[in-house]
PDB file of N, CA and C in Angstrom:
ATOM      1  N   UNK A   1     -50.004 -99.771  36.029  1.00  0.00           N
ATOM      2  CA  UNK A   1     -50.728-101.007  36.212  1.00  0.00           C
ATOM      3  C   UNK A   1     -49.952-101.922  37.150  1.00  0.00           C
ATOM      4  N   UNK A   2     -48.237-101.828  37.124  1.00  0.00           N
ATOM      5  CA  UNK A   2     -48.242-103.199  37.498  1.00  0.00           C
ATOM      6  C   UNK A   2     -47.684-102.564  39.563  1.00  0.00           C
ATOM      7  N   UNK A   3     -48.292-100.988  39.244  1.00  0.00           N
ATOM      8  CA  UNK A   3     -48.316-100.361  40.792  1.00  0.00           C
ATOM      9  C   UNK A   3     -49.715-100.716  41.791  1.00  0.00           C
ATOM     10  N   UNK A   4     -50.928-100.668  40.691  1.00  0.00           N
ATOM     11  CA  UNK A   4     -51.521-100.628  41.040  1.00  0.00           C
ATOM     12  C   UNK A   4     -52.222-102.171  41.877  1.00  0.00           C
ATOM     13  N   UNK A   5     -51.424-103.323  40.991  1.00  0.00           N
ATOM     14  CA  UNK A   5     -51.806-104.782  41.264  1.00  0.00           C
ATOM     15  C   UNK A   5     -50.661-104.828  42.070  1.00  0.00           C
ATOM     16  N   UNK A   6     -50.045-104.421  41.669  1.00  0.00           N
ATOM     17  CA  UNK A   6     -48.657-104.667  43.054  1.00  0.00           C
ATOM     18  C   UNK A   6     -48.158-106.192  42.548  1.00  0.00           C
ATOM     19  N   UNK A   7     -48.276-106.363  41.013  1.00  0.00           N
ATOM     20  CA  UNK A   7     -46.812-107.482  40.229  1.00  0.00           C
ATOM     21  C   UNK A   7     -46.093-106.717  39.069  1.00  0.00           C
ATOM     22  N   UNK A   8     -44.925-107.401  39.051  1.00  0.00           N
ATOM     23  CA  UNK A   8     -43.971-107.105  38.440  1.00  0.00           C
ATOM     24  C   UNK A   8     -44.458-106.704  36.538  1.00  0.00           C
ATOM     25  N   UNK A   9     -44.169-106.075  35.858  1.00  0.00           N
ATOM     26  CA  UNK A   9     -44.351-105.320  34.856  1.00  0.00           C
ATOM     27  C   UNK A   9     -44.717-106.903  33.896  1.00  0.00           C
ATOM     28  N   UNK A  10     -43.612-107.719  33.820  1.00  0.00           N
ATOM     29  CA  UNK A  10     -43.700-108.605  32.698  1.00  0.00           C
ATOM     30  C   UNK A  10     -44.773-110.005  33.312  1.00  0.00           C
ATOM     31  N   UNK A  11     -45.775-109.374  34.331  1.00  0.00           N
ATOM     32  CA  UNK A  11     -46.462-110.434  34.618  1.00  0.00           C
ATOM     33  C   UNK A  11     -47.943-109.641  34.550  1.00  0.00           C
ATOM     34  N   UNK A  12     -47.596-108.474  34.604  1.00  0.00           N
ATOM     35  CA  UNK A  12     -48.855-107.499  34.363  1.00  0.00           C
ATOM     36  C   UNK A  12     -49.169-107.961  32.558  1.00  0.00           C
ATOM     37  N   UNK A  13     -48.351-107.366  32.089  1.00  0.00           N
ATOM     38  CA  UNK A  13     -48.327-107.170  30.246  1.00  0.00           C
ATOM     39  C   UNK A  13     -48.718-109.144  29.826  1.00  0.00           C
ATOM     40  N   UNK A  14     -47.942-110.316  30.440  1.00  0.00           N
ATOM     41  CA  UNK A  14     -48.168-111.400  29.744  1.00  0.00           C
ATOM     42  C   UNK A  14     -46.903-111.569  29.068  1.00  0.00           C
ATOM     43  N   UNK A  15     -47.524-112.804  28.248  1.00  0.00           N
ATOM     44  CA  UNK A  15     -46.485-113.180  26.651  1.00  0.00           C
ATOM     45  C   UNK A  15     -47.410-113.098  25.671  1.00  0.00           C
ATOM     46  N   UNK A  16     -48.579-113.344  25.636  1.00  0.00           N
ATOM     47  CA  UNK A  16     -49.526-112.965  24.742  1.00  0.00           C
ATOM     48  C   UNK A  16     -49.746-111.888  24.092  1.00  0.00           C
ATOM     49  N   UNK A  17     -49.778-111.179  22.904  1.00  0.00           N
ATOM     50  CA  UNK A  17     -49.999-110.086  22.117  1.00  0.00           C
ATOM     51  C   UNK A  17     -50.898-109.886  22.874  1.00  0.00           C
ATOM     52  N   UNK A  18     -52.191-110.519  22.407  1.00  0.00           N
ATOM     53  CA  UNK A  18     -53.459-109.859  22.616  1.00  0.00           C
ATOM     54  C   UNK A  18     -54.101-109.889  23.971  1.00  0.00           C
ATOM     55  N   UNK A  19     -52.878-109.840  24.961  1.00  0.00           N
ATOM     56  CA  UNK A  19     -53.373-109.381  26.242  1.00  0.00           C
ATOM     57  C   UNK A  19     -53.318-107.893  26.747  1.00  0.00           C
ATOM     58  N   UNK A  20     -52.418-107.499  25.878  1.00  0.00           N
ATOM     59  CA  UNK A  20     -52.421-106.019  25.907  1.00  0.00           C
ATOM     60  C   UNK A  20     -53.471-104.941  25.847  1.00  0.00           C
ATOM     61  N   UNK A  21     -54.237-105.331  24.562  1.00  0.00           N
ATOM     62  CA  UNK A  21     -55.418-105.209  23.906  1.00  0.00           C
ATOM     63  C   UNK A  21     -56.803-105.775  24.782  1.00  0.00           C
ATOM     64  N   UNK A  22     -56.877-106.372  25.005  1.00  0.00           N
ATOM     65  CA  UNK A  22     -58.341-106.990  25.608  1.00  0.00           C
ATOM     66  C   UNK A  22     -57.859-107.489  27.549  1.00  0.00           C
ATOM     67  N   UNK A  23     -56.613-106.926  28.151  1.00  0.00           N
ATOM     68  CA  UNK A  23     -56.558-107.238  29.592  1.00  0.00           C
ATOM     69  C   UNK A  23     -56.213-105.818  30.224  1.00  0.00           C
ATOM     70  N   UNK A  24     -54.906-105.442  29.540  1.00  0.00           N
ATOM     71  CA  UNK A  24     -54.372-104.279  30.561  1.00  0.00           C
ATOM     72  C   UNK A  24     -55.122-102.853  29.620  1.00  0.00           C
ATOM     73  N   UNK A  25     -55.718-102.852  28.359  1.00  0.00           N
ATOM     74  CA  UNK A  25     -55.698-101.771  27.977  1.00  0.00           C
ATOM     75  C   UNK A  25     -57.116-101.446  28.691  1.00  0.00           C
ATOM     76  N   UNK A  26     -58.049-102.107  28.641  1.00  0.00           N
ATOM     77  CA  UNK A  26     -59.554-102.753  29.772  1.00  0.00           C
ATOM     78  C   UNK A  26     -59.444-101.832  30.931  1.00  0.00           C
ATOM     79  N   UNK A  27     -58.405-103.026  31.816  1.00  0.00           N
ATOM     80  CA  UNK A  27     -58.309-102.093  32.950  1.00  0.00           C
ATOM     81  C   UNK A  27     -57.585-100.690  33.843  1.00  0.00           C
ATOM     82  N   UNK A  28     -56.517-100.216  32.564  1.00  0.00           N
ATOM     83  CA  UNK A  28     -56.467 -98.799  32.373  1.00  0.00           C
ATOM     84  C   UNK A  28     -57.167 -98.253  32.255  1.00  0.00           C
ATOM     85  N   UNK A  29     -58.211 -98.340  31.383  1.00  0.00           N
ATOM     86  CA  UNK A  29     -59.635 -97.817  31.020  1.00  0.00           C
ATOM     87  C   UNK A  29     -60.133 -97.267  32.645  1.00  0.00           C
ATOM     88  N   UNK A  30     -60.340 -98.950  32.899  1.00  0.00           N
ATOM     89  CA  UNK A  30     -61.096 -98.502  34.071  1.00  0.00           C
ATOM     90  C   UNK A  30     -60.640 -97.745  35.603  1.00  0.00           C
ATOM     91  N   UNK A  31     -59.464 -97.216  35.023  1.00  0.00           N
ATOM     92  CA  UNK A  31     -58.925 -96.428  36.419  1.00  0.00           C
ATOM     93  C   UNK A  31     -58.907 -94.788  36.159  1.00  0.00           C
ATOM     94  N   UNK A  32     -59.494 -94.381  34.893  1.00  0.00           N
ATOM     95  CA  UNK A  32     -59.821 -93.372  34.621  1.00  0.00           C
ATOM     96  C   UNK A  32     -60.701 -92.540  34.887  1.00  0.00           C
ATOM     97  N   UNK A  33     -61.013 -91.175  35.073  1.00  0.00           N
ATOM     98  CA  UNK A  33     -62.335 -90.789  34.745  1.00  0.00           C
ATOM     99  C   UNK A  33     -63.211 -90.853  33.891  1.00  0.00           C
ATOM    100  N   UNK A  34     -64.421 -90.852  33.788  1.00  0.00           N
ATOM    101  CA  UNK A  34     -65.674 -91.512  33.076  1.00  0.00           C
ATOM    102  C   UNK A  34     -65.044 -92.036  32.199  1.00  0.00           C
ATOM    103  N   UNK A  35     -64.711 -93.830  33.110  1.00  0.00           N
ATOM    104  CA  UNK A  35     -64.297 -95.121  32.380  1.00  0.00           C
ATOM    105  C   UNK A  35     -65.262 -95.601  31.317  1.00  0.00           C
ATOM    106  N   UNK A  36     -66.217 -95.159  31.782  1.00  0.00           N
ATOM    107  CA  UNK A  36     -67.561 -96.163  31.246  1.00  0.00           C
ATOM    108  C   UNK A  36     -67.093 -95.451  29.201  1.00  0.00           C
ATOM    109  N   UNK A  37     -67.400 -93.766  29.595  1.00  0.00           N
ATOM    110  CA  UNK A  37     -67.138 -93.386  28.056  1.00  0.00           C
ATOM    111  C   UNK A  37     -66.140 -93.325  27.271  1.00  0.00           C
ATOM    112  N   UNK A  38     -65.012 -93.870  28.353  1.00  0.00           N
ATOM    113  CA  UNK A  38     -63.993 -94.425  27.363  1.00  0.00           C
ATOM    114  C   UNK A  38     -63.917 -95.715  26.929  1.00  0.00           C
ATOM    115  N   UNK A  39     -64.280 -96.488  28.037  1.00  0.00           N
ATOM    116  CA  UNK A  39     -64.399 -97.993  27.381  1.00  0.00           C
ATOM    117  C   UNK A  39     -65.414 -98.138  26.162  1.00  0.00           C
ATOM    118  N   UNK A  40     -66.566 -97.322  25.949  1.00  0.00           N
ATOM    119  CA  UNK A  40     -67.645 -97.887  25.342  1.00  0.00           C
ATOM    120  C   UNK A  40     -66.529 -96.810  23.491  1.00  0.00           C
ATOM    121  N   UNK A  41     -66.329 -95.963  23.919  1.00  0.00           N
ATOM    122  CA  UNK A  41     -65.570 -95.394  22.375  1.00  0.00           C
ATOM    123  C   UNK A  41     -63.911 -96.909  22.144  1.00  0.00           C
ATOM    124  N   UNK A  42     -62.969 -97.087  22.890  1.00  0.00           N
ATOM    125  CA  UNK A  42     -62.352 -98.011  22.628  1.00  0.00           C
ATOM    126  C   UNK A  42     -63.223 -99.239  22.299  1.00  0.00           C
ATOM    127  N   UNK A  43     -63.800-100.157  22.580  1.00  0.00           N
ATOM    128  CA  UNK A  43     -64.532-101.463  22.079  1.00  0.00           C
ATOM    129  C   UNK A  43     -65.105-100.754  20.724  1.00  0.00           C
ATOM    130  N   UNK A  44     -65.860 -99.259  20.248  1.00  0.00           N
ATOM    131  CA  UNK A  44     -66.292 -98.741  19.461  1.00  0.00           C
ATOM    132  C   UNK A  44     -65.081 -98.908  18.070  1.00  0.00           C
ATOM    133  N   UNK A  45     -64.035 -98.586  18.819  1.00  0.00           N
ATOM    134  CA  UNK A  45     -63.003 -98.786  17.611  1.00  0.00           C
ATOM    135  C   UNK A  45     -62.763 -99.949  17.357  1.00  0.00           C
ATOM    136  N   UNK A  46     -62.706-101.214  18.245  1.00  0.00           N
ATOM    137  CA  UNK A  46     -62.515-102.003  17.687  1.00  0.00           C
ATOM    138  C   UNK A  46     -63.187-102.769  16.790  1.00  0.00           C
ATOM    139  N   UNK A  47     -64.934-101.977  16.861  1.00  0.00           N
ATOM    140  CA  UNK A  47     -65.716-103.118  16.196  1.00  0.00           C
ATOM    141  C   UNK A  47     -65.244-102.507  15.155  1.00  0.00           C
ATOM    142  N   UNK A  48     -65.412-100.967  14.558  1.00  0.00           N
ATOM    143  CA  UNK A  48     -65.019-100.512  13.639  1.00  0.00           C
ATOM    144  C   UNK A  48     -63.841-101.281  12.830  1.00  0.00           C
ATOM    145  N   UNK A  49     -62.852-101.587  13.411  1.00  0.00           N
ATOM    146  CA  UNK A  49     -61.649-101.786  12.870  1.00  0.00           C
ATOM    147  C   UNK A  49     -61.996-103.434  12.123  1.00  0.00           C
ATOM    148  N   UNK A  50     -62.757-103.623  13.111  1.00  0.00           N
ATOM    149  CA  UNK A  50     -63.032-105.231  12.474  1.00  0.00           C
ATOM    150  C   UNK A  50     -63.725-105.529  11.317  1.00  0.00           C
ATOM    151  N   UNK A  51     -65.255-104.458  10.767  1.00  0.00           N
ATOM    152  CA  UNK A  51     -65.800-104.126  10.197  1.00  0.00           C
ATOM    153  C   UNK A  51     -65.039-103.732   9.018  1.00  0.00           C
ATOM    154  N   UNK A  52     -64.057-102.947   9.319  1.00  0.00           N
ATOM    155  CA  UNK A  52     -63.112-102.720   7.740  1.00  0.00           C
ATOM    156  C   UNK A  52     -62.695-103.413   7.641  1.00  0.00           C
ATOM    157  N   UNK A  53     -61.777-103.904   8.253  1.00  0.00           N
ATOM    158  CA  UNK A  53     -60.812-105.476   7.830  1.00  0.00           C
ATOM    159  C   UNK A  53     -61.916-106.261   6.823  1.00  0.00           C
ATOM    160  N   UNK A  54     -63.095-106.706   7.047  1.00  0.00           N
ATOM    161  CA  UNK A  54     -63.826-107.091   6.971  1.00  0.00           C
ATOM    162  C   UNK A  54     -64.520-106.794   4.898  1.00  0.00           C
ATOM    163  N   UNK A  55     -64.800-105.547   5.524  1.00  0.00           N
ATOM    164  CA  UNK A  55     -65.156-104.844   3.576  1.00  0.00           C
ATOM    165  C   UNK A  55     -64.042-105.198   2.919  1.00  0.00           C
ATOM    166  N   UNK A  56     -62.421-105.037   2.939  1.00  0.00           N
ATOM    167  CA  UNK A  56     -61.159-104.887   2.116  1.00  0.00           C
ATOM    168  C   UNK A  56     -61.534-106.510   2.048  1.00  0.00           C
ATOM    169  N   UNK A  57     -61.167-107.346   2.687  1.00  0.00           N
ATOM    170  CA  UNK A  57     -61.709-108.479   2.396  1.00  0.00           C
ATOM    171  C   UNK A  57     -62.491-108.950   1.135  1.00  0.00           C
ATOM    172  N   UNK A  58     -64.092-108.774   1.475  1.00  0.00           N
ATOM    173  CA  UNK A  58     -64.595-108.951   0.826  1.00  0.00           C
ATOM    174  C   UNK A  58     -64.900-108.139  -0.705  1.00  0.00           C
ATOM    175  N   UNK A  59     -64.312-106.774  -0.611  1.00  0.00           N
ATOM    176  CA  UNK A  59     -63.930-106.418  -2.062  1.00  0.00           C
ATOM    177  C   UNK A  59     -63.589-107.186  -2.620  1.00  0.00           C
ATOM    178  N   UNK A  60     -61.987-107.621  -1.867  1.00  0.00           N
ATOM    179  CA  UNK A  60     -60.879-108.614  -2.969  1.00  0.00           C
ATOM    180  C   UNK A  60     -62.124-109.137  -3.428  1.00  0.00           C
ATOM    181  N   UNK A  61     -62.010-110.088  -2.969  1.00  0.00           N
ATOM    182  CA  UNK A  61     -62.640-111.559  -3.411  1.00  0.00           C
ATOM    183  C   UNK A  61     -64.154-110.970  -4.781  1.00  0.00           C
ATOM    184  N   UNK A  62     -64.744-110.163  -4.384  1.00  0.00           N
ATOM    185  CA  UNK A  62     -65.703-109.949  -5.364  1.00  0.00           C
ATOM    186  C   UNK A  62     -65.187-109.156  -6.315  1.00  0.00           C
ATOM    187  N   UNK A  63     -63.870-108.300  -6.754  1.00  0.00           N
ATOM    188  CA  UNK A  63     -63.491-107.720  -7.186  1.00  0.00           C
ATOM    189  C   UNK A  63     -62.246-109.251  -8.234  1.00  0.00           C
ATOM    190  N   UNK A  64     -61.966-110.160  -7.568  1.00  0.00           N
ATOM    191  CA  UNK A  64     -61.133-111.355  -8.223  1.00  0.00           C
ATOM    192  C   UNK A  64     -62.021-111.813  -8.901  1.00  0.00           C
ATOM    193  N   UNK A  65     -63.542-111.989  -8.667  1.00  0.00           N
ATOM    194  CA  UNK A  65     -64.458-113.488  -9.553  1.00  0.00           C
ATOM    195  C   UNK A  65     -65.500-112.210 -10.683  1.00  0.00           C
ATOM    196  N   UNK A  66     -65.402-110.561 -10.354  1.00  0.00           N
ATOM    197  CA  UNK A  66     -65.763-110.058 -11.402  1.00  0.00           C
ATOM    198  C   UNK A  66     -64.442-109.733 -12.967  1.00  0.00           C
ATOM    199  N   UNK A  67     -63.526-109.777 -12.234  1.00  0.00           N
ATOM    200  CA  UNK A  67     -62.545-110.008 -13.091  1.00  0.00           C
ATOM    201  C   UNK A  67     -62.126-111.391 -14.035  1.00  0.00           C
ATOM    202  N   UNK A  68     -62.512-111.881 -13.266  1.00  0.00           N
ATOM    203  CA  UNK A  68     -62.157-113.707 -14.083  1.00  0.00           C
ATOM    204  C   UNK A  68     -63.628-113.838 -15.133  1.00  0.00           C
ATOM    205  N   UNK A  69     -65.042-113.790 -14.527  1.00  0.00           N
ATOM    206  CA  UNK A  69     -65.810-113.660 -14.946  1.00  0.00           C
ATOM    207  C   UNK A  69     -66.918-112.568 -15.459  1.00  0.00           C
ATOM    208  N   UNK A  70     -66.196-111.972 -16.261  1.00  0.00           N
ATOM    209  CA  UNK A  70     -66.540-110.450 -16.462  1.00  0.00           C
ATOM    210  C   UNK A  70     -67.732-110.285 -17.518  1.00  0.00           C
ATOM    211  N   UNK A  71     -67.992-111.012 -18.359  1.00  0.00           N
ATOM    212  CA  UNK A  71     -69.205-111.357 -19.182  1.00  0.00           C
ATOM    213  C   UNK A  71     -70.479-111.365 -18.549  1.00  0.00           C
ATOM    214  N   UNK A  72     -70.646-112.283 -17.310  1.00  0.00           N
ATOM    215  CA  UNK A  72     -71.506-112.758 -17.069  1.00  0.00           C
ATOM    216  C   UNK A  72     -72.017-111.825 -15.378  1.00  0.00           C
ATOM    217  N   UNK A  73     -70.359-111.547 -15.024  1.00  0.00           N
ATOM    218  CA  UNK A  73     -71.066-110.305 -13.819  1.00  0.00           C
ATOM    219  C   UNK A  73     -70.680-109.020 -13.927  1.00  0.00           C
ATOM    220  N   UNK A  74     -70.413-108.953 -14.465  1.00  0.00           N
ATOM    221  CA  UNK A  74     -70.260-107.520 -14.869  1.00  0.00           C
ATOM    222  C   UNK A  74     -71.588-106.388 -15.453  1.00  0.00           C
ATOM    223  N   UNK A  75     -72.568-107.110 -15.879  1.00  0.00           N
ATOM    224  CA  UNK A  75     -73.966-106.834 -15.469  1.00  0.00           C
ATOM    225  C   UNK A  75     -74.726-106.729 -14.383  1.00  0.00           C
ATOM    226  N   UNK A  76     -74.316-108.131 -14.204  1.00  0.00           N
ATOM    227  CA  UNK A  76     -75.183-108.245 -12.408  1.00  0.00           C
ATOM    228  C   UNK A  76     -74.292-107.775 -11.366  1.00  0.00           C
ATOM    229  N   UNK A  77     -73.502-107.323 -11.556  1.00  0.00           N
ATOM    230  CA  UNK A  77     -72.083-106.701 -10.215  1.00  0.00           C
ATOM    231  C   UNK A  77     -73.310-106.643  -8.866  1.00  0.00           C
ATOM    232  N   UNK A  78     -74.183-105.997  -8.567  1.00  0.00           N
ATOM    233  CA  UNK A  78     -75.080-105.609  -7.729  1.00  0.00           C
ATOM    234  C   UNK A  78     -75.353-106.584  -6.805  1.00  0.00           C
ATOM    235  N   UNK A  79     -76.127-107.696  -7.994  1.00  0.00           N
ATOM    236  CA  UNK A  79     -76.998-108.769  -7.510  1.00  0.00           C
ATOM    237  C   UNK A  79     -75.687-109.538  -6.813  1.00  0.00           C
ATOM    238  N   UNK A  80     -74.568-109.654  -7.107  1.00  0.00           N
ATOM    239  CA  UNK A  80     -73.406-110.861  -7.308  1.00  0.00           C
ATOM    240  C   UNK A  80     -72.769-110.450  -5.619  1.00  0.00           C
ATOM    241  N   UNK A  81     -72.720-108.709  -5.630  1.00  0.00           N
ATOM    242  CA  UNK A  81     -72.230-108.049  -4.336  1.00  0.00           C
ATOM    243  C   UNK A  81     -73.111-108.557  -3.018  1.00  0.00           C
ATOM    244  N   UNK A  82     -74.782-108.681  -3.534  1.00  0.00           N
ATOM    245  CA  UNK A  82     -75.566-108.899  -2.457  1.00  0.00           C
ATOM    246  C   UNK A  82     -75.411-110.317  -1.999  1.00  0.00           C
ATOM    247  N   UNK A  83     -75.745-111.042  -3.208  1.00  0.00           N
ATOM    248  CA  UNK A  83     -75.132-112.856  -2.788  1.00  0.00           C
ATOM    249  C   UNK A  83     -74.312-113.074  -2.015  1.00  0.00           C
ATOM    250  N   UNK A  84     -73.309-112.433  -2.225  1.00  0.00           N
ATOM    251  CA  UNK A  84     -72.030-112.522  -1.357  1.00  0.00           C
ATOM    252  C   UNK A  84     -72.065-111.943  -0.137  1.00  0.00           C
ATOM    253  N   UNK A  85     -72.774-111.063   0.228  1.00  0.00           N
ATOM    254  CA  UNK A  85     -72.856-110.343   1.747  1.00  0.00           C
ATOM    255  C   UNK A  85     -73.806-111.661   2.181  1.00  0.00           C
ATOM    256  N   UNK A  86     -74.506-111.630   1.852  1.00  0.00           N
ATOM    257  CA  UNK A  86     -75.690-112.666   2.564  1.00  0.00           C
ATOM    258  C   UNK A  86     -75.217-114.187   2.665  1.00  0.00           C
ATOM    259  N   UNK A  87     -74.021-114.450   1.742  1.00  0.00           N
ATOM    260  CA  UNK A  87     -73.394-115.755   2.045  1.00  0.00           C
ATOM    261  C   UNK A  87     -72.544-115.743   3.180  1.00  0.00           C
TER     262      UNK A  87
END
C-alpha cells in the first residue's frame, strides 16, 4: 500500500485503529482480483460480526431480568424475548 500511494508506511496505516479496518483493508481489497467478491464477503463479515456482538448482548440482559424475575417470566420467556427485540 504505502508503494502503491507512494507515502511512507505510518501515514498509509494512520493513528487510528479503525483505519486499518474500514481505509487500507478497503483498498487492498481493491487491488486484487475480483475485488468486487472480495469486498462484498469482507463487509459480509463484518455485518455478521456485528450481528453477534449484538445477540451475546442481548441474551445477557434478557437472561439477567429472567433471573431476577423468574415467577413472572419465566412463563412468558417468549413473549418477554420478543418485547425486547422489538424495543
Amino acid at each position: 500500500m504505502s508503494e502503491l500511494t507512494n507515502k511512507p508506511v505510518s501515514e498509509v496505516v494512520g493513528d487510528s485503529e479503525s483505519s486499518l479496518i474500514f481505509v487500507v483493508y478497503p483498498q487492498a481489497l481493491a487491488t486484487m482480483d475480483y475485488s468486487n467478491v472480495w469486498s462484498m464477503i469482507f463487509f459480509l463479515m463484518l455485518i455478521t460480526l456485528g450481528i453477534d456482538s449484538t445477540f451475546s448482548g442481548i441474551e445477557a440482559l434478557i437472561t439477567g431480568f429472567c433471573d431476577e424475575y423468574p415467577r413472572i417470566l419465566a412463563r412468558k420467556r417468549e413473549i418477554f424475548v420478543g418485547v425486547v427485540i422489538l424495543v
